[in-house]
Protein backbone atom coordinates (compact mmCIF):
# COMPACT_ATOMS: atom_id res chain seq x y z
CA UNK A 1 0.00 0.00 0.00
CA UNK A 2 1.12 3.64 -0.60
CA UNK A 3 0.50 6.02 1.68
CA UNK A 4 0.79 9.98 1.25
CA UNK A 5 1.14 12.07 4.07
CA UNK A 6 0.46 15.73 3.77
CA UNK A 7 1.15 18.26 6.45
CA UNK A 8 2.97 21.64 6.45
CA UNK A 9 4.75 20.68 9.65
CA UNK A 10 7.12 18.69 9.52
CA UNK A 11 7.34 17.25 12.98
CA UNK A 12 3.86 16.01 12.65
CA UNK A 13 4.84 14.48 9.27
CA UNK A 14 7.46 12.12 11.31
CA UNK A 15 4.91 11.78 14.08
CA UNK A 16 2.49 10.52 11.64
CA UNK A 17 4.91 8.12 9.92
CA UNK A 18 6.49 6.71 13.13
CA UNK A 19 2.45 6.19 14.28
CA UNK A 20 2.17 4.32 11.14
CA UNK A 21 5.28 2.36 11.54
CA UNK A 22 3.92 1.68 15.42
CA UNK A 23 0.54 0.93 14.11
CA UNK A 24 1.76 -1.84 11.04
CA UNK A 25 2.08 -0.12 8.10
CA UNK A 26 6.05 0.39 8.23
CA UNK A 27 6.79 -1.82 5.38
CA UNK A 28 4.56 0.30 3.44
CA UNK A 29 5.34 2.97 0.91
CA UNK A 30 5.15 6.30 2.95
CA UNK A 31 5.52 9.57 0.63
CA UNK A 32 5.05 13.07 1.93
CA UNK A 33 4.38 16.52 0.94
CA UNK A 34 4.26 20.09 2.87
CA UNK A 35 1.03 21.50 1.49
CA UNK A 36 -1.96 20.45 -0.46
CA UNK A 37 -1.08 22.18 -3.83
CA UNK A 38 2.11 20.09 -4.12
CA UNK A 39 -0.04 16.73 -2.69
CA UNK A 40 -2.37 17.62 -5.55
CA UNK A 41 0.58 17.39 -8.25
CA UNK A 42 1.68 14.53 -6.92
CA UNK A 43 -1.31 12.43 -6.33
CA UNK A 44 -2.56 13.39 -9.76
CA UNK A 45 0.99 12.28 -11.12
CA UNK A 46 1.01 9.20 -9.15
CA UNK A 47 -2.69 8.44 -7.23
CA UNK A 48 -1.71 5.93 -3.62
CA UNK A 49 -3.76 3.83 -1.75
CA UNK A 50 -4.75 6.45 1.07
CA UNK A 51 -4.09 10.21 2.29
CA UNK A 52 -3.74 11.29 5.10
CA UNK A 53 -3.78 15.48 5.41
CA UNK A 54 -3.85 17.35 7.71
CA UNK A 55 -6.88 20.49 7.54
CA UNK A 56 -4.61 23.67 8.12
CA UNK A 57 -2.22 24.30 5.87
CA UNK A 58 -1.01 27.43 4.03
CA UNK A 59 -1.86 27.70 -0.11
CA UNK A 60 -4.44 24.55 -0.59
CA UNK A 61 -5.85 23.08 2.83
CA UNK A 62 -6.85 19.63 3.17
CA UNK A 63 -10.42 20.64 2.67
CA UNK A 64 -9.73 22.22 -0.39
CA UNK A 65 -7.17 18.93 -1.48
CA UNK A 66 -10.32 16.38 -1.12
CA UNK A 67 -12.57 18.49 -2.75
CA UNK A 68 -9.81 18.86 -5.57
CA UNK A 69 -9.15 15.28 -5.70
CA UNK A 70 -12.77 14.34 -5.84
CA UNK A 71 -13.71 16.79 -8.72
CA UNK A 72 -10.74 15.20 -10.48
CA UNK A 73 -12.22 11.66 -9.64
CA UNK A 74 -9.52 11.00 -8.04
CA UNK A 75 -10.80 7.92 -5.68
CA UNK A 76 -8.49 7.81 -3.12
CA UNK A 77 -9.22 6.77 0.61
CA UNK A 78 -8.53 10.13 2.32
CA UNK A 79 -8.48 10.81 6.20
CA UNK A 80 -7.89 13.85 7.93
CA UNK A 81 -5.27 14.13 11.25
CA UNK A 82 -6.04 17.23 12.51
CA UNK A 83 -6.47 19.24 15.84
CA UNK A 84 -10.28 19.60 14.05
CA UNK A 85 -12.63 16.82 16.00
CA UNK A 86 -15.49 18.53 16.86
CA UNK A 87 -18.89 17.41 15.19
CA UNK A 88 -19.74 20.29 12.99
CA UNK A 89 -16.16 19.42 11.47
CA UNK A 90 -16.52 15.93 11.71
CA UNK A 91 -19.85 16.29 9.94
CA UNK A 92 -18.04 18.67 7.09
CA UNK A 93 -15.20 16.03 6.18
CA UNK A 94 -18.49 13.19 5.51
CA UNK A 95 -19.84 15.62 3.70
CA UNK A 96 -16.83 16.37 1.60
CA UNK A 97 -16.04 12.64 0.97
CA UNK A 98 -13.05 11.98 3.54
CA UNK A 99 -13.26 8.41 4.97
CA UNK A 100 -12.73 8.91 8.39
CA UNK A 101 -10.78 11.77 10.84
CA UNK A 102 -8.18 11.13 13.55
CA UNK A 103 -8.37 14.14 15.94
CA UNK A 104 -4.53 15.35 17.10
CA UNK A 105 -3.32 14.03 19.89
CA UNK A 106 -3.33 10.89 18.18
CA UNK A 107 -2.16 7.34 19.33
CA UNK A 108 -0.86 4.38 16.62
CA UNK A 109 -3.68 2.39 17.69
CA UNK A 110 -6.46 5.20 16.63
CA UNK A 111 -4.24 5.30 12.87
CA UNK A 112 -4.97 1.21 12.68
CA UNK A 113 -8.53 1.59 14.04
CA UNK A 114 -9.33 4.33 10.97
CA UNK A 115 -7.13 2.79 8.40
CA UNK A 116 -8.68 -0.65 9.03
């Protein structure tokens, strides 16, 4: 499986590759990217299994990345890790097509519960 992580931080990148690592998925392709516009190029370039983006980021956020991806139909799995959990934002990533979110703090075993 490819995965493509997309945050503009990169200490959250690593923490979100070392939870995959922790959670199974370290013999898996991991790619990365800072921001969604560059995500965008690449996915379109080069579509993985699953994203995971995070919702603030500077240029294209991850809101605006799944909504890009899906007009492209682009079918990617796609999950948010973000600091968003509340319902009304919970309720807006369904709505936009994301497959699950994983509210920051996060632990390895709530990136295996969402990834399945």
């Amino acid at each position: 499986m490819r995965i493509f992580v997309v945050d503009d931080s990169m200490a959250m990148r690593m923490l979100v590759k070392r939870a995959l690592r922790e959670a199974g998925y370290g013999d898996h392709t991991i790619e990365e990217a800072s921001n969604g516009k560059d995500a965008l190029e690449a996915i379109r370039n080069s579509p993985p299994d699953l994203v995971l983006s995070d919702w603030h980021m500077p240029g294209m956020n991850g809101l605006e990345l799944l909504e890009e991806l899906r007009k492209a139909n682009i079918g990617v799995r796609f999950g948010f890790v973000t600091t968003e959990g509340t319902p009304e934002m919970r309720q807006r990533v369904k709505d936009a097509g994301a497959d699950f979110l994983i509210a920051k703090p996060f632990t390895a075993d709530a990136i295996k519960e969402a990834i399945g």
